[in-house]
Protein backbone atom coordinates (compact mmCIF):
# COMPACT_ATOMS: atom_id res chain seq x y z
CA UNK A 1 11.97 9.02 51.68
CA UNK A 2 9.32 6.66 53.35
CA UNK A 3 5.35 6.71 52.41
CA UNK A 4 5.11 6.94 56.44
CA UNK A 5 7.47 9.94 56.91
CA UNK A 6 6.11 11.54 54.09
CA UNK A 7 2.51 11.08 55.02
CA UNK A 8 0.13 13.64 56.92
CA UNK A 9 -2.63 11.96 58.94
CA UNK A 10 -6.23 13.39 60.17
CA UNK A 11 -5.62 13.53 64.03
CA UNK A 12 -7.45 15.36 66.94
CA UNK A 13 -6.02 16.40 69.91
CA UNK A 14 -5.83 14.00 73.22
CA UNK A 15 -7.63 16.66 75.51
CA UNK A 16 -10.70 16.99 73.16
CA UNK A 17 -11.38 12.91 73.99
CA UNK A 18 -10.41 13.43 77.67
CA UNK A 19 -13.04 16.33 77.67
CA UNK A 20 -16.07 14.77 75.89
CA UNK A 21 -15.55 11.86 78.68
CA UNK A 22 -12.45 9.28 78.63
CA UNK A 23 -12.84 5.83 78.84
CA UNK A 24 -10.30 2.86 78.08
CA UNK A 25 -11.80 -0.08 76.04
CA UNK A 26 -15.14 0.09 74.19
CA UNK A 27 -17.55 3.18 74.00
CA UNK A 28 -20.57 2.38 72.06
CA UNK A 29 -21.68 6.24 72.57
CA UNK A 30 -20.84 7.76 69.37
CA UNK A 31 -22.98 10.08 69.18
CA UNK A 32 -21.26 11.80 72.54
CA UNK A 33 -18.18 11.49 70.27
CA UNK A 34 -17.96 11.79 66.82
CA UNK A 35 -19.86 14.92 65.27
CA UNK A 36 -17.42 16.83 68.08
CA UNK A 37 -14.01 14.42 66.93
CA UNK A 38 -15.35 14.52 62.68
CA UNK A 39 -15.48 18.72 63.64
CA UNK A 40 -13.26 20.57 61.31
CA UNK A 41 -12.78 23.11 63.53
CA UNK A 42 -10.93 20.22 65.72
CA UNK A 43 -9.29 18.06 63.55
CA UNK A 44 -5.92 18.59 61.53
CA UNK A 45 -3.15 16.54 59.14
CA UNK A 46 -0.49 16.02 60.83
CA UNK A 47 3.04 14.24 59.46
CA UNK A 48 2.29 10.18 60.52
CA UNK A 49 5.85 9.86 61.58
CA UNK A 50 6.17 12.50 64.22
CA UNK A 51 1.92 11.38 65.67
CA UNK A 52 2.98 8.02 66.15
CA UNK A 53 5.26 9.35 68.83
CA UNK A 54 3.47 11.87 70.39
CA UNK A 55 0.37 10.78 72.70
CA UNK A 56 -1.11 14.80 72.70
CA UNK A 57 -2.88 13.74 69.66
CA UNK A 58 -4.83 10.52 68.55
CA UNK A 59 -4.83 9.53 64.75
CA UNK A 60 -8.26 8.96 64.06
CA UNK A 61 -8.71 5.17 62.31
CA UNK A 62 -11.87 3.47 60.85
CA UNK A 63 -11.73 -0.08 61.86
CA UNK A 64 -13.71 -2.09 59.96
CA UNK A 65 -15.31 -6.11 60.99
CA UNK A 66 -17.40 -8.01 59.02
CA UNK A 67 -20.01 -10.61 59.98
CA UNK A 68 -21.53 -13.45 58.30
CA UNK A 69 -24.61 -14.68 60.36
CA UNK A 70 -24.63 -18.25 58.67
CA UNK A 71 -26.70 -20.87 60.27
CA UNK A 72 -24.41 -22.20 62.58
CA UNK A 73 -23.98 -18.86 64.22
CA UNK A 74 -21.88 -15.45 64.16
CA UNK A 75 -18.62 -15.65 61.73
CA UNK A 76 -16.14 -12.88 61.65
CA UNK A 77 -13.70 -12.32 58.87
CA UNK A 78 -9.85 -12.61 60.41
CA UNK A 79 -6.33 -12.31 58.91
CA UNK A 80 -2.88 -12.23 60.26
CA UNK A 81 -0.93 -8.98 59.81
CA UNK A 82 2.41 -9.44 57.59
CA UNK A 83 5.41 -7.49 57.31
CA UNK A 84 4.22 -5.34 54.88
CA UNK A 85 1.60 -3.85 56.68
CA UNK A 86 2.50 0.31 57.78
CA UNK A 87 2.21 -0.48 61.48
CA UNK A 88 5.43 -2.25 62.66
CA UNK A 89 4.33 -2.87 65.99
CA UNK A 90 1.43 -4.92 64.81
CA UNK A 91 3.41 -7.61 62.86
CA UNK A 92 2.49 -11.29 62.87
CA UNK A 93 -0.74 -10.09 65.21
CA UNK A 94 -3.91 -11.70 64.21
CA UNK A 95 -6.79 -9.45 63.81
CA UNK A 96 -10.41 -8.71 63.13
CA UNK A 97 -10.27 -5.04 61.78
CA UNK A 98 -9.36 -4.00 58.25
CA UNK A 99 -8.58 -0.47 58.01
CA UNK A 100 -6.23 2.49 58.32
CA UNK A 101 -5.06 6.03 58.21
CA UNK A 102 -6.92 8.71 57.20
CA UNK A 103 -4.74 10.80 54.83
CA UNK A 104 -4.67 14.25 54.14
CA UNK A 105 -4.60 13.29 50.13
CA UNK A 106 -8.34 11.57 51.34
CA UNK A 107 -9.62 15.39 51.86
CA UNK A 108 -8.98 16.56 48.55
CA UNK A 109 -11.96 13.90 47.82
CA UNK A 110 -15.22 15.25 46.80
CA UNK A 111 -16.68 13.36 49.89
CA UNK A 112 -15.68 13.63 53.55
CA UNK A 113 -12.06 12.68 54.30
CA UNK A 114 -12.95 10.16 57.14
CA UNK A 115 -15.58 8.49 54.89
CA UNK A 116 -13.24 8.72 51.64
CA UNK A 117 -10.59 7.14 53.61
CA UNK A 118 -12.29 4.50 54.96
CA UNK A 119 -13.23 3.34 51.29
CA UNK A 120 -9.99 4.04 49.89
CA UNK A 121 -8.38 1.36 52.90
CA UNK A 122 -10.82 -0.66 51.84
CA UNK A 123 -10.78 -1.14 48.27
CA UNK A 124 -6.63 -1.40 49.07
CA UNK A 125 -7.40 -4.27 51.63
CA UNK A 126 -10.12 -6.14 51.00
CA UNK A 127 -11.97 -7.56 47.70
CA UNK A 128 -16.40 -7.51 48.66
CA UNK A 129 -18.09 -9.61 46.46
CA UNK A 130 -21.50 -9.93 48.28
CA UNK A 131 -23.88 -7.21 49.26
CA UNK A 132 -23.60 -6.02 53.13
CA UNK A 133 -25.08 -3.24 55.42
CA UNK A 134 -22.80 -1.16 57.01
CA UNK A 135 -23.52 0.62 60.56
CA UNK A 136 -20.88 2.55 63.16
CA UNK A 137 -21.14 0.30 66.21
CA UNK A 138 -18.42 2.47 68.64
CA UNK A 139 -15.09 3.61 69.34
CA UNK A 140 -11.85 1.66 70.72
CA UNK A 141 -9.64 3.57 73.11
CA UNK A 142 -6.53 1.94 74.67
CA UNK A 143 -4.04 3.61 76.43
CA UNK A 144 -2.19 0.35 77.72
CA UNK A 145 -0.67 -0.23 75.15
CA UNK A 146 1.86 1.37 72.90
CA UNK A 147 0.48 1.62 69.67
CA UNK A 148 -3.01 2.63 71.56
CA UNK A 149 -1.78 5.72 73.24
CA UNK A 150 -1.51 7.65 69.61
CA UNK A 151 -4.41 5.99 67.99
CA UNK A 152 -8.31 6.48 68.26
CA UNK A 153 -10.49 3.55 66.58
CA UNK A 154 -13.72 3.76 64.96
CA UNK A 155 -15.69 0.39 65.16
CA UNK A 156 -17.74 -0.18 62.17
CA UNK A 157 -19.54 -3.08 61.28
CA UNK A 158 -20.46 -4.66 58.25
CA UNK A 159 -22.99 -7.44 58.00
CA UNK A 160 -22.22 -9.42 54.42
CA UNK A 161 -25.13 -11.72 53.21
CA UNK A 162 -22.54 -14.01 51.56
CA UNK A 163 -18.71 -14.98 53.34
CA UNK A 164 -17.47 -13.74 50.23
CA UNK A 165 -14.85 -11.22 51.56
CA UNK A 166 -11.33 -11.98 50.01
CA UNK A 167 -7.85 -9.77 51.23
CA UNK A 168 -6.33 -7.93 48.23
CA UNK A 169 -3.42 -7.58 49.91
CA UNK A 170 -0.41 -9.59 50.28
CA UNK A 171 -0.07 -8.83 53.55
CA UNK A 172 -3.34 -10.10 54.67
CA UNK A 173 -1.99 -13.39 55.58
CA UNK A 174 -4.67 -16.59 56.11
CA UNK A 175 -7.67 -14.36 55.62
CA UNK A 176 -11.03 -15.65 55.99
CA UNK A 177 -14.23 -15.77 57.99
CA UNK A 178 -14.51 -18.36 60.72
CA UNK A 179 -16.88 -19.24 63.71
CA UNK A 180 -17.02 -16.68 66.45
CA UNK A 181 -16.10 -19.91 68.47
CA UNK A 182 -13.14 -20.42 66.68
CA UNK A 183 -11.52 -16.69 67.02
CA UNK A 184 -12.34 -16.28 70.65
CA UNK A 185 -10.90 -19.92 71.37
CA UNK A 186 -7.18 -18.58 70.36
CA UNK A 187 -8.11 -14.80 71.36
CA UNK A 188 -4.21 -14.27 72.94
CA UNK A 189 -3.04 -14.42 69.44
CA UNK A 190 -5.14 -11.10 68.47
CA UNK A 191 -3.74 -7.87 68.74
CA UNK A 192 -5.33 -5.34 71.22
CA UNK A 193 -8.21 -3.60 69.57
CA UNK A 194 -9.48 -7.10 68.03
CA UNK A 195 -9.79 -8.38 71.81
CA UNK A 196 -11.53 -5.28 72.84
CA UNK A 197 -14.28 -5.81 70.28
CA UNK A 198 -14.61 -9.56 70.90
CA UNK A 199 -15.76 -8.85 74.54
CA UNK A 200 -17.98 -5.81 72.92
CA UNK A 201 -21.92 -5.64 73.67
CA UNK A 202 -22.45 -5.54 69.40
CA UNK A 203 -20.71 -9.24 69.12
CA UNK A 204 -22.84 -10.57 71.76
């Protein structure tokens, strides 16, 4: 049996967003959102494989950027998604976000699951060798597309004082940080959520 069949994922129902306030895009209001979504009273683990079909709930998933102001301006860490990578229907897309489910294994943590998730995708992801500041800039929600409909991103970003960001993973194909310039010049080639952020206030 599959990791993804087998999996249960932190997800919150559809309505709840639609009743704090929908939007499609970029919400930098998370304070409207999050203590409400984060609730435990509203949030359950549910298995990935039947969520990812069914748009009555959104899987809640940290998505992580990092920056590099160097002197010749903003530079974002990109990679291009390989085969390997859970999400099928994101294959070959490049991106700027490194992160991923929230697991139900991620509550039996002695922290909270989102925030024990979040550093387990990490440390499965990415290798950080620099010190960097990290702050929760919004929330992507796109319901044009079909991964979108089932999935609920939270933007955080995380400002390293050296480009020293390296993918652990295989499947992080050509990963590295490059101009702001340089990502938005060949912006078709990103997947949704990455294009959402690159028009964002916070990348201004």
């Amino acid at each position: 049996m599959s990791t993804v069949v087998m999996e249960r994922v932190l997800v919150v129902p559809t309505e709840l967003f639609h009743r704090l306030g929908y939007f499609q895009g970029f919400s930098a209001d998370v304070e409207r959102y999050l203590p409400t979504l984060f609730d435990p009273a509203h949030t359950s683990y549910r298995p990935r494989n039947e969520v990812e079909q069914d748009p009555s709930f959104k899987q809640l998933i940290p998505y992580v950027i990092f920056c590099h102001r160097s002197p010749e301006g903003l530079e974002l860490f990109q990679y291009q998604r390989g085969r390997g990578q859970g999400e099928g229907r994101l294959h070959s897309k490049l991106s700027i976000g490194v992160g991923g489910h929230i697991s139900s294994e991620d509550a039996a943590a002695t922290g909270p699951a989102y925030v024990e998730g979040m550093r387990r995708e990490l440390a499965e992801e990415v290798f950080i060798e620099t010190p960097y500041r990290e702050r929760c800039v919004g929330l992507i929600n796109d319901d044009q597309s079909e991964v979108g409909r089932v999935h609920l991103g939270v933007v955080h970003l995380v400002e390293v004082d050296q480009p020293a960001v390296r993918g652990r993973e295989s499947d992080l194909v050509e990963a590295g940080f490059r101009s702001i310039a340089a990502i938005h010049a060949c912006r078709e080639r990103f997947e949704t959520w990455s294009q959402i952020c690159l028009d964002a206030p916070f990348l201004a």
